[in-house]
Structures are given as structure tokens and as C-alpha cells.
N, C-alpha and C. Protein backbone atom coordinates (compact mmCIF):
# COMPACT_ATOMS: atom_id res chain seq x y z
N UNK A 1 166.22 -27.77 58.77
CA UNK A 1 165.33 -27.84 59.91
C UNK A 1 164.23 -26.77 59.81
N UNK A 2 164.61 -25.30 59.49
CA UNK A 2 163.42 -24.89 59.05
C UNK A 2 162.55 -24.88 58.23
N UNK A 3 163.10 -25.47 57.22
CA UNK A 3 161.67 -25.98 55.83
C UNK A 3 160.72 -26.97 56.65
N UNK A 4 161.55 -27.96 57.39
CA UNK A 4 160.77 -28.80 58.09
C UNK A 4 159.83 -28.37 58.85
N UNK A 5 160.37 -27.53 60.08
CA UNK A 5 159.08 -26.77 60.77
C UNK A 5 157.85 -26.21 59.78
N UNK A 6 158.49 -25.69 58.85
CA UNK A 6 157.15 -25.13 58.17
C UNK A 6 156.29 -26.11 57.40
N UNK A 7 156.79 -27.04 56.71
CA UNK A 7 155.80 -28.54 55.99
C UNK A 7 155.39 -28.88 57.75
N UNK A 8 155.94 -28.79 58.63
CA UNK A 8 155.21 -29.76 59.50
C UNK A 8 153.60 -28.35 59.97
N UNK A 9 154.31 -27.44 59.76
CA UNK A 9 153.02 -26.03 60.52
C UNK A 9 152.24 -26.27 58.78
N UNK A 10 152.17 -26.16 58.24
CA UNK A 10 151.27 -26.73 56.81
C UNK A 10 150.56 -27.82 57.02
N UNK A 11 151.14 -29.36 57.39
CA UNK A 11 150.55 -30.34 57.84
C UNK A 11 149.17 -30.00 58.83
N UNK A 12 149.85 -29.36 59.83
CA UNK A 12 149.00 -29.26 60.90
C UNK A 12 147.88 -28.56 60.91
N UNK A 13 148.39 -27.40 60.02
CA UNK A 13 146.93 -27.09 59.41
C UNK A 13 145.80 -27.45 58.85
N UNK A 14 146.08 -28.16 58.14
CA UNK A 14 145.44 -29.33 57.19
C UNK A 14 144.23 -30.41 58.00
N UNK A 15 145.48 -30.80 58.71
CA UNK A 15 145.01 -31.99 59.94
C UNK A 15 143.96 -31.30 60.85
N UNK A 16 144.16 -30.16 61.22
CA UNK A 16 143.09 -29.57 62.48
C UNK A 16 142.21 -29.17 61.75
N UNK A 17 142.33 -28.62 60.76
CA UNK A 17 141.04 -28.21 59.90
C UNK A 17 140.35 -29.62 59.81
N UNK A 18 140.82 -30.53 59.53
CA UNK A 18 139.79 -31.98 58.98
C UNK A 18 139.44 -32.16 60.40
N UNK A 19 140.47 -32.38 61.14
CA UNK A 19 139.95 -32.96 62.73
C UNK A 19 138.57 -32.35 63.35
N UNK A 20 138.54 -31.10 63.14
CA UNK A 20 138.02 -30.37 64.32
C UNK A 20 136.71 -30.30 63.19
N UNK A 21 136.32 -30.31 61.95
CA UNK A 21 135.29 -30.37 61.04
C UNK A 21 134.35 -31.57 61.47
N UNK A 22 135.04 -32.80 61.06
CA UNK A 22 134.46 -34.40 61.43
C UNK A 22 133.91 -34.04 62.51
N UNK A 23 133.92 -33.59 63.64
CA UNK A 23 133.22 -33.85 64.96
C UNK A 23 131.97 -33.16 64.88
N UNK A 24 131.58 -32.21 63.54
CA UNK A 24 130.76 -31.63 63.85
C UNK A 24 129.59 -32.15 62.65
N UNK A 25 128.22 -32.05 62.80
CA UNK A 25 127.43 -32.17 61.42
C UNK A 25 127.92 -31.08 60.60
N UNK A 26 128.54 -31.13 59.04
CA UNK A 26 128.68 -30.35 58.35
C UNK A 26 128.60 -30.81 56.77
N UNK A 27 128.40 -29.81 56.01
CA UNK A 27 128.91 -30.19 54.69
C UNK A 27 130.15 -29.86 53.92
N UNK A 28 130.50 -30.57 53.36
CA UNK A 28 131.72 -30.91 52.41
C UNK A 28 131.69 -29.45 51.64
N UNK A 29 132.36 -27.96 50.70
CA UNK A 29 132.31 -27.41 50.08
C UNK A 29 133.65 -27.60 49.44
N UNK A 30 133.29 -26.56 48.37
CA UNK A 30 134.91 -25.99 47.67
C UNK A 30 134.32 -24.62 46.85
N UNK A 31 135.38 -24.07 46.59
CA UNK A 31 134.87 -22.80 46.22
C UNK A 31 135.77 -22.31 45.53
N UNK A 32 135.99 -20.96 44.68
CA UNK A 32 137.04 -20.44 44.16
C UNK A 32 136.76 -18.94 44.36
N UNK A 33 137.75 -18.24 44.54
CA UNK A 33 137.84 -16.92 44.61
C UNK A 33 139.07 -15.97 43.56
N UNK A 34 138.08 -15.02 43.56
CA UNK A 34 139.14 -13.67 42.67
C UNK A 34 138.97 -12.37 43.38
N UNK A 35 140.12 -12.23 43.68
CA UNK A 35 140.34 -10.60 44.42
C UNK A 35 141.48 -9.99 43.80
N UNK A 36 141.60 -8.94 44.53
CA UNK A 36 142.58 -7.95 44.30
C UNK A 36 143.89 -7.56 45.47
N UNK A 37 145.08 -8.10 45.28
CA UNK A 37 145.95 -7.82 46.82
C UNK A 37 146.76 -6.64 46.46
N UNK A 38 146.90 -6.23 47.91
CA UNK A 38 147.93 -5.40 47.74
C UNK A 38 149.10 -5.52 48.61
N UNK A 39 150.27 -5.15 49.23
CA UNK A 39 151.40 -5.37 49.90
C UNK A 39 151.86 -4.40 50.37
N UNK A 40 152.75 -4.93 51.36
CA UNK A 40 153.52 -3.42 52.19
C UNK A 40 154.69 -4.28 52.46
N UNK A 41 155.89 -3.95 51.25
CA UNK A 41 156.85 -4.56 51.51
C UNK A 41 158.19 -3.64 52.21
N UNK A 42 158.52 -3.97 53.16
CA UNK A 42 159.93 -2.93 53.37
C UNK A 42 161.43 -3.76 53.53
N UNK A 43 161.83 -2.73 52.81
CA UNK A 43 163.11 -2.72 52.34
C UNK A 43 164.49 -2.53 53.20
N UNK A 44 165.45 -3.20 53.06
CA UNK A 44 166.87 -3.13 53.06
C UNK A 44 167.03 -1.57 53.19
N UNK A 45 168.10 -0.66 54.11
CA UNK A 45 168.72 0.12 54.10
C UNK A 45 169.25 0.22 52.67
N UNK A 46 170.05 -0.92 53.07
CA UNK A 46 171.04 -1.33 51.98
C UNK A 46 170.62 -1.38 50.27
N UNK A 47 169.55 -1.96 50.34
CA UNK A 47 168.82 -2.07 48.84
C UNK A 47 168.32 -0.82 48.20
N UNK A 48 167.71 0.41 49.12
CA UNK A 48 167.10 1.42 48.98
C UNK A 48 168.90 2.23 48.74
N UNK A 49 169.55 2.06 49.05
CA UNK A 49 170.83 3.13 48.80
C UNK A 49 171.75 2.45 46.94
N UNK A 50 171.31 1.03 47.20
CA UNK A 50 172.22 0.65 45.85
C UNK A 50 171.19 0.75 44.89
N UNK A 51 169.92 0.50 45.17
CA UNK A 51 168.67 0.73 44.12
C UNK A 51 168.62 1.89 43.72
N UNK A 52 168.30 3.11 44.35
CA UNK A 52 167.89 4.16 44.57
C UNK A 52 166.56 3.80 44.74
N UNK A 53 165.96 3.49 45.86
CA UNK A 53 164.93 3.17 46.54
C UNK A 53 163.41 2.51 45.50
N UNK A 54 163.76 1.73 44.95
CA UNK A 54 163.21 0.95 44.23
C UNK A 54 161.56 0.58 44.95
N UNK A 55 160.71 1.01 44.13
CA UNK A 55 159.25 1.08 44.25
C UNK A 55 158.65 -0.28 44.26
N UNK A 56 159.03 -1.28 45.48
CA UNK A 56 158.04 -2.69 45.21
C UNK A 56 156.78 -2.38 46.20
N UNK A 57 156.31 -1.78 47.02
CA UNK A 57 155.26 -1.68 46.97
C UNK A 57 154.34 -1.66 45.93
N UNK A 58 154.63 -1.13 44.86
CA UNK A 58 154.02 -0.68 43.45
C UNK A 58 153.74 -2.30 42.49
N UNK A 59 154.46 -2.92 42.96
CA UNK A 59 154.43 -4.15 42.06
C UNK A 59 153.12 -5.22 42.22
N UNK A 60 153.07 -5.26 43.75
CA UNK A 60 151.64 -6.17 43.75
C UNK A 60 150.68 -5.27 44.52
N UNK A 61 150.10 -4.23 43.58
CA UNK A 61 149.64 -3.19 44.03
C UNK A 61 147.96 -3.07 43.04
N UNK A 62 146.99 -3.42 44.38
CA UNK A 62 145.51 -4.12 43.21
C UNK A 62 145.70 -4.87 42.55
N UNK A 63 146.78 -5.97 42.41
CA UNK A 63 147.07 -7.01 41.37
C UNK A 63 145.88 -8.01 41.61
N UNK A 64 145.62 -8.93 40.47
CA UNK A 64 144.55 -9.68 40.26
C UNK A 64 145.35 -11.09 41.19
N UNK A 65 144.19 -11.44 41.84
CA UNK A 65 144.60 -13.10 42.80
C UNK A 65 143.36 -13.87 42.39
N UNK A 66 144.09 -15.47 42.33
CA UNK A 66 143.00 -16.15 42.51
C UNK A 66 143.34 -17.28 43.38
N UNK A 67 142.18 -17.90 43.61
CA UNK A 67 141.92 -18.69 44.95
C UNK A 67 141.55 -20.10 44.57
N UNK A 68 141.42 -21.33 45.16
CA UNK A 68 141.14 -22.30 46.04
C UNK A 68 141.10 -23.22 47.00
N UNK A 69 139.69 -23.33 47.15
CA UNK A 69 139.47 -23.70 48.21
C UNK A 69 138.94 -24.61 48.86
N UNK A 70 138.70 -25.37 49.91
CA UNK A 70 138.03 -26.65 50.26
C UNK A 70 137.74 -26.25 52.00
N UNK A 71 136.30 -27.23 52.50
CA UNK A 71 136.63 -27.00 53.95
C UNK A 71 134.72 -28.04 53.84
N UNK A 72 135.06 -27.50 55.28
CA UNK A 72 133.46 -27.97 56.20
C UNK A 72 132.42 -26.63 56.30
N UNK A 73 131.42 -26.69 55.89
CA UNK A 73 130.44 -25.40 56.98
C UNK A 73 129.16 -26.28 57.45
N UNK A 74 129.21 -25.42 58.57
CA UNK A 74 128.26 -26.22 59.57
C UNK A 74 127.10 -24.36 59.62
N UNK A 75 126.23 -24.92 60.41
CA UNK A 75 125.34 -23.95 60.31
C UNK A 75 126.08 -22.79 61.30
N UNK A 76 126.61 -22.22 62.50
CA UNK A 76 127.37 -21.49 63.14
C UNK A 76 128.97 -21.38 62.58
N UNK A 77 129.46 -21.82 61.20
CA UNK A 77 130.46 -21.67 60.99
C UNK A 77 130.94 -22.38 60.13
N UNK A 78 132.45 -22.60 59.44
CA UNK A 78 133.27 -23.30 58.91
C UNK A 78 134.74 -23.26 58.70
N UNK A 79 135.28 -24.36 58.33
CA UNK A 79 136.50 -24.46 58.10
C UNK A 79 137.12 -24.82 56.76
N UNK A 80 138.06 -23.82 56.37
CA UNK A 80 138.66 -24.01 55.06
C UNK A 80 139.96 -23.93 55.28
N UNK A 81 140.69 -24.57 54.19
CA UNK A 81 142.30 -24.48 53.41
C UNK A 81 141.88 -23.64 52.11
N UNK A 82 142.67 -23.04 52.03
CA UNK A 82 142.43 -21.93 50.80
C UNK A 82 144.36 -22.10 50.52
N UNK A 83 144.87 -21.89 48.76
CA UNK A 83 145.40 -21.59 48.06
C UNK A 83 145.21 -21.06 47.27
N UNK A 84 146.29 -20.20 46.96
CA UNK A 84 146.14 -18.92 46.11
C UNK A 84 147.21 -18.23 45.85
N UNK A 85 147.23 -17.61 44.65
CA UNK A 85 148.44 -17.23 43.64
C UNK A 85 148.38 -15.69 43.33
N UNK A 86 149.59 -14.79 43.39
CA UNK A 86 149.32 -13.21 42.13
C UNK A 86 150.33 -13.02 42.29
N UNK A 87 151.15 -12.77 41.02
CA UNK A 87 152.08 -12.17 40.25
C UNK A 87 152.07 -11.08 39.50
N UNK A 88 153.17 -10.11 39.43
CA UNK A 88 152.86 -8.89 38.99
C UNK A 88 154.16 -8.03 38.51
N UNK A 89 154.72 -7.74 37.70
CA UNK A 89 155.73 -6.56 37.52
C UNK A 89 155.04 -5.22 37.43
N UNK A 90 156.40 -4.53 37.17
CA UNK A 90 156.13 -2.68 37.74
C UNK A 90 157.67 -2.40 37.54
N UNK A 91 157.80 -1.79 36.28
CA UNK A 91 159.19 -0.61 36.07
C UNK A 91 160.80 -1.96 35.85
N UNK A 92 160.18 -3.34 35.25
CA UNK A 92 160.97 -4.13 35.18
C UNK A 92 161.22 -5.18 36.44
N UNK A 93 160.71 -4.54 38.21
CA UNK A 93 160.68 -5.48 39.24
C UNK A 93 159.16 -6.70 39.05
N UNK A 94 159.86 -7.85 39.50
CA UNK A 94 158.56 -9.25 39.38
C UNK A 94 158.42 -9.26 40.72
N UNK A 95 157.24 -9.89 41.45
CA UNK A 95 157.46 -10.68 42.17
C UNK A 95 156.33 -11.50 42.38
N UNK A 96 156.39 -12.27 42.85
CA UNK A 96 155.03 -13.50 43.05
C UNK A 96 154.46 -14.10 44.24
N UNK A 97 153.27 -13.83 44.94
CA UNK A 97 153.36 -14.39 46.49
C UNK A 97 152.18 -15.85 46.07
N UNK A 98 152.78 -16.43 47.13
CA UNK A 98 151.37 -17.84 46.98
C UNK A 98 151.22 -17.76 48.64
N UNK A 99 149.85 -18.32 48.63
CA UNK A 99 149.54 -18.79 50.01
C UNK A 99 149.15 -19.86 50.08
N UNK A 100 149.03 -20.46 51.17
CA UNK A 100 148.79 -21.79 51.89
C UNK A 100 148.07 -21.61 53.19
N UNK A 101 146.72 -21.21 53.38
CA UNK A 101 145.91 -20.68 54.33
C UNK A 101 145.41 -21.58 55.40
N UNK A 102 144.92 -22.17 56.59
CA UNK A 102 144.04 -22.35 57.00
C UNK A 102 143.05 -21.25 58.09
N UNK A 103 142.15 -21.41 57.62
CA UNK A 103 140.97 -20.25 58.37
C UNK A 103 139.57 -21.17 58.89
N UNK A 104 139.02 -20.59 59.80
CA UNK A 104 137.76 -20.97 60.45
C UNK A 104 137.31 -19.46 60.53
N UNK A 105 135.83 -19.39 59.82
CA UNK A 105 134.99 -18.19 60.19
C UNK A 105 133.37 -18.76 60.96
N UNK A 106 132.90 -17.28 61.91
CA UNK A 106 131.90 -18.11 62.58
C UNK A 106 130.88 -17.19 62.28
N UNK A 107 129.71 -17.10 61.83
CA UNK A 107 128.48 -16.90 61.13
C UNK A 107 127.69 -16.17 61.75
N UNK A 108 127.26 -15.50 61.23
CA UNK A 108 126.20 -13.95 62.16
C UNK A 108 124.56 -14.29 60.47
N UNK A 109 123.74 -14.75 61.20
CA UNK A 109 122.33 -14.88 59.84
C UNK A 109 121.84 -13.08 60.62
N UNK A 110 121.75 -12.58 59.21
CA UNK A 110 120.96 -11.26 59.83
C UNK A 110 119.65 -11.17 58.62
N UNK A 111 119.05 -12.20 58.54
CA UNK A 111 117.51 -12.39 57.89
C UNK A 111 117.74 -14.02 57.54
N UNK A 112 116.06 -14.63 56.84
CA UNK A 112 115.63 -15.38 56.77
C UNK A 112 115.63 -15.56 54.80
N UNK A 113 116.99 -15.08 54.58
CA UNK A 113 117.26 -15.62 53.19
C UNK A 113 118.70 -16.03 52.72
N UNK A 114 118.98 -16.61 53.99
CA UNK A 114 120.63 -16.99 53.57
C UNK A 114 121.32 -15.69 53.83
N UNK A 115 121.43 -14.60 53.84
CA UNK A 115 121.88 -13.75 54.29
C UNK A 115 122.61 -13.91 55.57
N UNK A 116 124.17 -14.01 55.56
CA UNK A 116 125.13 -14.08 56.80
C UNK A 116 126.53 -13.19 56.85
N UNK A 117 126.80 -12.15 57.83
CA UNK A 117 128.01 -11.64 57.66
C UNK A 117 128.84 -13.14 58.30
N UNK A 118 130.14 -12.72 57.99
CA UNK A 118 131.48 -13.65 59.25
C UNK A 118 132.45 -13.15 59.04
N UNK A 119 133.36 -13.89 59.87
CA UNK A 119 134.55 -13.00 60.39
C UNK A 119 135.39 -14.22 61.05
N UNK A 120 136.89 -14.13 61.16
CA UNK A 120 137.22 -15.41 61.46
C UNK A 120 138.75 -15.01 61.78
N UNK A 121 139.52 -16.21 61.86
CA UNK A 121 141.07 -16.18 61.61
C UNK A 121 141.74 -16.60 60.80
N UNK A 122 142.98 -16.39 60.79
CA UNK A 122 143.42 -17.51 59.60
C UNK A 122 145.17 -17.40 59.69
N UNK A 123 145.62 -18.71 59.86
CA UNK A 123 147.43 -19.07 60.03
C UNK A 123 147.73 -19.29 58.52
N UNK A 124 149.02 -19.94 58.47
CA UNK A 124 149.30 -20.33 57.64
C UNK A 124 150.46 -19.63 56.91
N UNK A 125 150.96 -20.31 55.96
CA UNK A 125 152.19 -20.13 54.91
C UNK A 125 152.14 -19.33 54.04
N UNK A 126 153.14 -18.60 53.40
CA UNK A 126 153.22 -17.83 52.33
C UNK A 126 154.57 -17.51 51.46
N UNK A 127 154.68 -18.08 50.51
CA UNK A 127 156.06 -17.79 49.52
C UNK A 127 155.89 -16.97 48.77
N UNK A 128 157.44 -16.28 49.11
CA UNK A 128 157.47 -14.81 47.75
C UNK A 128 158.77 -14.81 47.32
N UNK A 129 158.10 -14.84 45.95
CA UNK A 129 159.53 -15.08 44.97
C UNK A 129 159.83 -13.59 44.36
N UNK A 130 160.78 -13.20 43.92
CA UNK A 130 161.80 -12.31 43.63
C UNK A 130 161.93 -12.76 42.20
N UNK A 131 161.68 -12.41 41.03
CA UNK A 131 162.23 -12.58 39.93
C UNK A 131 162.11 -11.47 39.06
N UNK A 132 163.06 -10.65 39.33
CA UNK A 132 163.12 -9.44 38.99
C UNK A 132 164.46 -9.29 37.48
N UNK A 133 164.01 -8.31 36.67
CA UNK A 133 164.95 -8.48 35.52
C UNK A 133 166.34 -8.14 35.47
N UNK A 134 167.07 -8.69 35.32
CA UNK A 134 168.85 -8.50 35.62
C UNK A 134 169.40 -8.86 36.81
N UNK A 135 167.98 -9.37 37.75
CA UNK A 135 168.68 -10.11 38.93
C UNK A 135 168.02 -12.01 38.87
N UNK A 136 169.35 -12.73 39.91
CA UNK A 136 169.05 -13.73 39.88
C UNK A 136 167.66 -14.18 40.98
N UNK A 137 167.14 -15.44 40.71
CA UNK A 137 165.60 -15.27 40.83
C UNK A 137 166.25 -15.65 42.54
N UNK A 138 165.03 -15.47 43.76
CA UNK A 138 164.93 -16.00 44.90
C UNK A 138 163.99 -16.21 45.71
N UNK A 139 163.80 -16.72 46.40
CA UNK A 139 162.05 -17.06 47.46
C UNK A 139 162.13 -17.54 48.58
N UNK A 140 161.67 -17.06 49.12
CA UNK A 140 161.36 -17.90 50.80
C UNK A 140 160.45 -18.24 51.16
N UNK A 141 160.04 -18.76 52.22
CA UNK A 141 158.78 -19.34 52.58
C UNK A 141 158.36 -18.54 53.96
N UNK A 142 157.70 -17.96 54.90
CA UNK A 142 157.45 -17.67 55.94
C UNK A 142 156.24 -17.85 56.45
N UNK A 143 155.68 -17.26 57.25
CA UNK A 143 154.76 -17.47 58.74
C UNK A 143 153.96 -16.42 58.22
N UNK A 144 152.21 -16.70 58.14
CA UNK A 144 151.09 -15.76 58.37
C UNK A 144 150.33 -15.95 59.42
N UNK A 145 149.41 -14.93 58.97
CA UNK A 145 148.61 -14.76 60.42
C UNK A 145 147.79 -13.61 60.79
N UNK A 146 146.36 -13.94 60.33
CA UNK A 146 145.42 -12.55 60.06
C UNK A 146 144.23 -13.01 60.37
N UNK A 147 143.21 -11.75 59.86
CA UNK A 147 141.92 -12.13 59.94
C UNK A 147 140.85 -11.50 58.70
N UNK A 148 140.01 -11.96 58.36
CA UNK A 148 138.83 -11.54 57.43
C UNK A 148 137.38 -11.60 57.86
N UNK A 149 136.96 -10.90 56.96
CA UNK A 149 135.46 -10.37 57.11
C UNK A 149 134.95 -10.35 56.17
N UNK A 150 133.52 -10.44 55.94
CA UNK A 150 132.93 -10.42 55.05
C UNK A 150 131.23 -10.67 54.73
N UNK A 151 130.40 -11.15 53.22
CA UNK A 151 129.61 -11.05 53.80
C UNK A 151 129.08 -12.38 52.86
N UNK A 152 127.90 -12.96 53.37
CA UNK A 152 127.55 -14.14 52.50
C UNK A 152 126.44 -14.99 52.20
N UNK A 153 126.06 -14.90 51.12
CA UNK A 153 124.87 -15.29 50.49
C UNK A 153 124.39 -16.65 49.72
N UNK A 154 123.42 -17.36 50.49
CA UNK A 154 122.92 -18.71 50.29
C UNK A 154 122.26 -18.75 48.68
N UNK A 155 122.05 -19.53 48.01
CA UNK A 155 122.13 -20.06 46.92
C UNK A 155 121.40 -20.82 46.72
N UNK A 156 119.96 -21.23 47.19
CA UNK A 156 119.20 -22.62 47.14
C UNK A 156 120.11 -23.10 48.16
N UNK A 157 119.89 -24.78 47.82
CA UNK A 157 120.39 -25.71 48.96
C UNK A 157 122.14 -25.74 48.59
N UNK A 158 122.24 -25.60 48.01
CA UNK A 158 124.27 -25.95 47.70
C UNK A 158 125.22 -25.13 47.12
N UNK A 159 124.79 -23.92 46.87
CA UNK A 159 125.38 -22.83 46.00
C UNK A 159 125.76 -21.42 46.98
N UNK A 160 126.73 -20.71 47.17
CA UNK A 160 126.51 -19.44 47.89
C UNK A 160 127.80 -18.39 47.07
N UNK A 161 127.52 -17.30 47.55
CA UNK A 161 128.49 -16.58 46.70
C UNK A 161 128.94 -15.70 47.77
N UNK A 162 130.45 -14.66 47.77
CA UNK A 162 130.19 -14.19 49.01
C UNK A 162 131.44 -13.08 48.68
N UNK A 163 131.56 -11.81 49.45
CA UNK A 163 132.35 -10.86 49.37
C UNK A 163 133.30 -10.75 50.57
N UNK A 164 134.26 -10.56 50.34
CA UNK A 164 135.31 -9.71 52.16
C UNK A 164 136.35 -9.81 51.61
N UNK A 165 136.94 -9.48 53.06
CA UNK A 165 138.81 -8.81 53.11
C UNK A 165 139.39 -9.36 54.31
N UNK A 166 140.52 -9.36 53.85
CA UNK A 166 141.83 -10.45 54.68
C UNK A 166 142.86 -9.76 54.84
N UNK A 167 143.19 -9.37 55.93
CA UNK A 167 144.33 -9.02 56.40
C UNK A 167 145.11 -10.04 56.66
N UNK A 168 146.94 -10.01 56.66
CA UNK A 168 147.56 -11.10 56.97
C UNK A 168 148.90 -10.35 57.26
N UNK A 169 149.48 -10.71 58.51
CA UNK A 169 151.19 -10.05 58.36
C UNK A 169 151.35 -11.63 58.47
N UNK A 170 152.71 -11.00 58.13
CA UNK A 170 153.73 -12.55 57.36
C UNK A 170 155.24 -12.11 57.40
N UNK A 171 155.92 -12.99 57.36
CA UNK A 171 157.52 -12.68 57.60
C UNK A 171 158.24 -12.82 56.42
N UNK A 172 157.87 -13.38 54.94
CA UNK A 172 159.10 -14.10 54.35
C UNK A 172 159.79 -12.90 53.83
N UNK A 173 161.17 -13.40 53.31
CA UNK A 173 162.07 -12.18 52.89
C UNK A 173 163.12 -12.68 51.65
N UNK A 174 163.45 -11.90 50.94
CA UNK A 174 164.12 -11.96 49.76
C UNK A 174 164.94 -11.55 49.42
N UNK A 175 166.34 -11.82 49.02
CA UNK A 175 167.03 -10.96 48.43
C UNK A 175 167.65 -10.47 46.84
N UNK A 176 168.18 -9.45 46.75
CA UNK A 176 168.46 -8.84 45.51
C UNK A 176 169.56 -9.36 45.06
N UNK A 177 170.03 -10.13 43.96
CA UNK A 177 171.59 -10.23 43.85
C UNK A 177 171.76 -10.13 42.29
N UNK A 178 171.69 -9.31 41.54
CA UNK A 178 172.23 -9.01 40.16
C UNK A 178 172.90 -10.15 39.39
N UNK A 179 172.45 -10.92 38.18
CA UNK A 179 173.31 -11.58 37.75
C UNK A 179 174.40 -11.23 37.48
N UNK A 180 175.21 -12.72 38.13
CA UNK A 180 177.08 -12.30 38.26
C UNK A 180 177.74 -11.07 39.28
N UNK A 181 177.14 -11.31 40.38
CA UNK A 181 177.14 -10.30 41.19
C UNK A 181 176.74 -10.60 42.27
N UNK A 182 176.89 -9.76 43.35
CA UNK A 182 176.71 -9.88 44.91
C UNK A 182 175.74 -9.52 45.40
N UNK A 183 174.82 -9.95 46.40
CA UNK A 183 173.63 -9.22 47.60
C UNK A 183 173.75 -7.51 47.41
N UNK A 184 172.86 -7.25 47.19
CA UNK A 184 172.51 -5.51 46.81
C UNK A 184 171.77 -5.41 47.87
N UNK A 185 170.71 -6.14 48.56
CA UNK A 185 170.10 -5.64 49.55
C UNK A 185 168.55 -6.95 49.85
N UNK A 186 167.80 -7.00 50.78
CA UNK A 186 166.99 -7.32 50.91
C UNK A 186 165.57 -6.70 51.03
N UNK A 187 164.10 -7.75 50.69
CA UNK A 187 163.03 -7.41 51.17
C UNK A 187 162.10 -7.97 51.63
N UNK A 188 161.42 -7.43 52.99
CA UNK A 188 160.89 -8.30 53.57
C UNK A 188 158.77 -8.06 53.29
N UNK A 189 158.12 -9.30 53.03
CA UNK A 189 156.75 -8.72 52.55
C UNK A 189 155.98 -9.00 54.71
N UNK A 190 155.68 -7.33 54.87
CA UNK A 190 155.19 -7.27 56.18
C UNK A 190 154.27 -7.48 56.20
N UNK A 191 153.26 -7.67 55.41
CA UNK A 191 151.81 -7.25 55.33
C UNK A 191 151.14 -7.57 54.24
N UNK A 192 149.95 -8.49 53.90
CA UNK A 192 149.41 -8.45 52.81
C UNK A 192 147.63 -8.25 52.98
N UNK A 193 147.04 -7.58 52.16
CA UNK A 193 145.23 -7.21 52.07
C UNK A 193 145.23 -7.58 50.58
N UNK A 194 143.54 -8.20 51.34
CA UNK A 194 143.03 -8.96 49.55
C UNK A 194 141.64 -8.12 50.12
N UNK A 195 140.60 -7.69 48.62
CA UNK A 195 139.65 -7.54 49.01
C UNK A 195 138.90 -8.44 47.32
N UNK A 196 138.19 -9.53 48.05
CA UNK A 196 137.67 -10.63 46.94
C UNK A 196 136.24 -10.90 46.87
N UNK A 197 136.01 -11.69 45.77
CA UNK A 197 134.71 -11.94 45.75
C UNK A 197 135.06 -13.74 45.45
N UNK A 198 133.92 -14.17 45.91
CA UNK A 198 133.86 -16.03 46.19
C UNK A 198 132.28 -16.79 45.39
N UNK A 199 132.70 -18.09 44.92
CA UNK A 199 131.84 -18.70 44.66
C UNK A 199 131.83 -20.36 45.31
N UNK A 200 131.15 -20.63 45.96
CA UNK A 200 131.04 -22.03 46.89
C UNK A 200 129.93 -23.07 46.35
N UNK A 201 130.22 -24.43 46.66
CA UNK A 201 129.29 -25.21 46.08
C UNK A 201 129.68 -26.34 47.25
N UNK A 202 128.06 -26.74 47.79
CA UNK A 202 128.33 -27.32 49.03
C UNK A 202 127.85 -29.17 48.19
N UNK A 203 128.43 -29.60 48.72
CA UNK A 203 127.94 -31.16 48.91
C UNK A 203 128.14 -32.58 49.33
């Protein structure tokens, strides 16, 4: 029942992003992005005493992400689904987060050359896998929920390129279990920041 809730909160994302686009004059884009995330994962009592407090903050720490993306922009704004991937070890620990985004940002023109900051929200899904060396692999799926900023630059008629940062807390959690062996402890990812750069192509 809870995988379900979450494919159905994925669905819905999807769906309101298209819904609420169609009603408006807009154009069709897609885009791809590369940033850099970082994490604030905290730990198990329990994991930090059998680990000896094992450094995963350190693991997806400035790690390289990349992105895509699809949506509507209308002249006061737009709507995207964004996916996106980064994986990373550190001292033998893996781990891997993906997202499953939907966001709407709404448009500030501060001159007469395509020049626009925005700023927006953004829900959505996020899995983090655990595949760490000498333990067996694991992942969950949980709940986001943040916001970004940034800044963004027109391109002729169909091209734009654009910079910002995304905050997101999120719930999913993981645990440690050693091959041939028992739960050592858990971790939960509280928090994730990307700071990226984007390329869009409208049509």
C-alpha cells in the first residue's frame, strides 16, 4: 500500500503539471542539466556505535548530477518534471539518490534581453540506494519537497540556458546489514542541495 501511494503521488504529479500547462498559451521545452549535490544524511544511534560513526555525509558530497527534463513555459512562468541521477563512494561507502521532481517556477524579466531571475516549488519522489562494500545492497523510496532559485537567459526564439539551486528535504531511509549478517543500523537522507547549470530548447 505504500509503494502505491507513492506511484499514485508520482502520477499526480505528472498529471497536474500537464493539466494546469494546457490551459495556458505555452511552449513545449526539454532541457538537461548538470550540477553538483550535496546531502545531510543522519544516522542510526545504532549504526554510528557498530560503525564507529561512519562518514556518509562525505559520500555525495559536490558529487556530479545530471538531469532531465520536460514541461510548459509560458511568458510569467512554467512547469516541469525533471529526473535525475548521482552516485558516489567515499572510504568504500556507495550510495545513489534519483529524483522524480515536479516544479512550477514564476518569472521576474529584469531587462529587455531575455534576462529573467525565478524561483518556484517543487514535490516529488526520491530513491536512495545503499550499496555499500561488504554490505547487502538496499533502497527506499520517500517524499520531497523544496524550493529553487535561479537565474535565466533567452537564446533567440527557442534556446535558453540558465543557473540556480534547489533545496529539498525528503524522508527516504536505509539500512545497513553486512553480508550474512544482521541490521547494524540505519540512515535516513534529511536534506538534499544541488547547485546546477541548465540548457533548454523550446518548441
Amino acid at each position: 500500500m505504500k509503494n502505491m501511494k507513492k506511484i499514485a503521488l508520482a502520477a499526480a504529479i505528472l498529471g497536474a503539471s500537464a493539466a494546469v500547462s494546457t490551459a495556458n498559451a505555452a511552449d513545449t521545452f526539454v532541457g538537461m542539466t548538470w550540477g553538483e549535490t550535496s546531502n545531510n544524511i543522519q544516522k542510526s544511534a545504532a549504526l554510528n556505535r557498530n560503525l564507529d560513526n561512519p562518514k556518509f555525509d562525505s559520500v555525495i558530497n559536490n558529487s556530479g548530477t545530471w538531469g532531465i527534463r520536460a514541461g510548459q513555459q509560458m511568458e510569467q512562468g512554467r512547469y516541469y518534471v525533471t529526473y535525475e541521477n548521482v552516485s558516489d563512494t567515499d572510504s568504500g561507502l556507495k550510495l545513489r539518490q534519483q529524483n522524480l521532481l515536479g516544479s512550477y517556477d514564476a518569472f521576474l524579466p529584469i531587462n529587455d534581453s531575455g534576462t529573467k531571475l525565478f524561483g518556484g516549488g517543487t514535490a516529488g519522489l526520491v530513491k536512495l540506494e545503499q550499496d555499500s562494500k561488504g554490505y547487502s545492497r538496499d533502497s527506499d523510496v520517500g517524499y520531497a519537497i523544496g524550493a529553487q532559485a535561479g537565474i535565466l537567459q533567452e537564446i533567440g526564439r527557442n534556446a535558453s540556458v540558465e543557473g540556480g539551486y534547489r533545496y529539498l528535504r525528503t524522508n527516504a531511509s536505509t539500512e545497513m546489514s553486512p553480508h550474512g549478517g544482521g541490521k547494524v543500523g540505519s540512515l535516513d537522507l534529511h536534506s538534499s542541495s544541488q547547485v546546477y547549470l541548465g540548457a533548454n530548447y523550446k518548441f
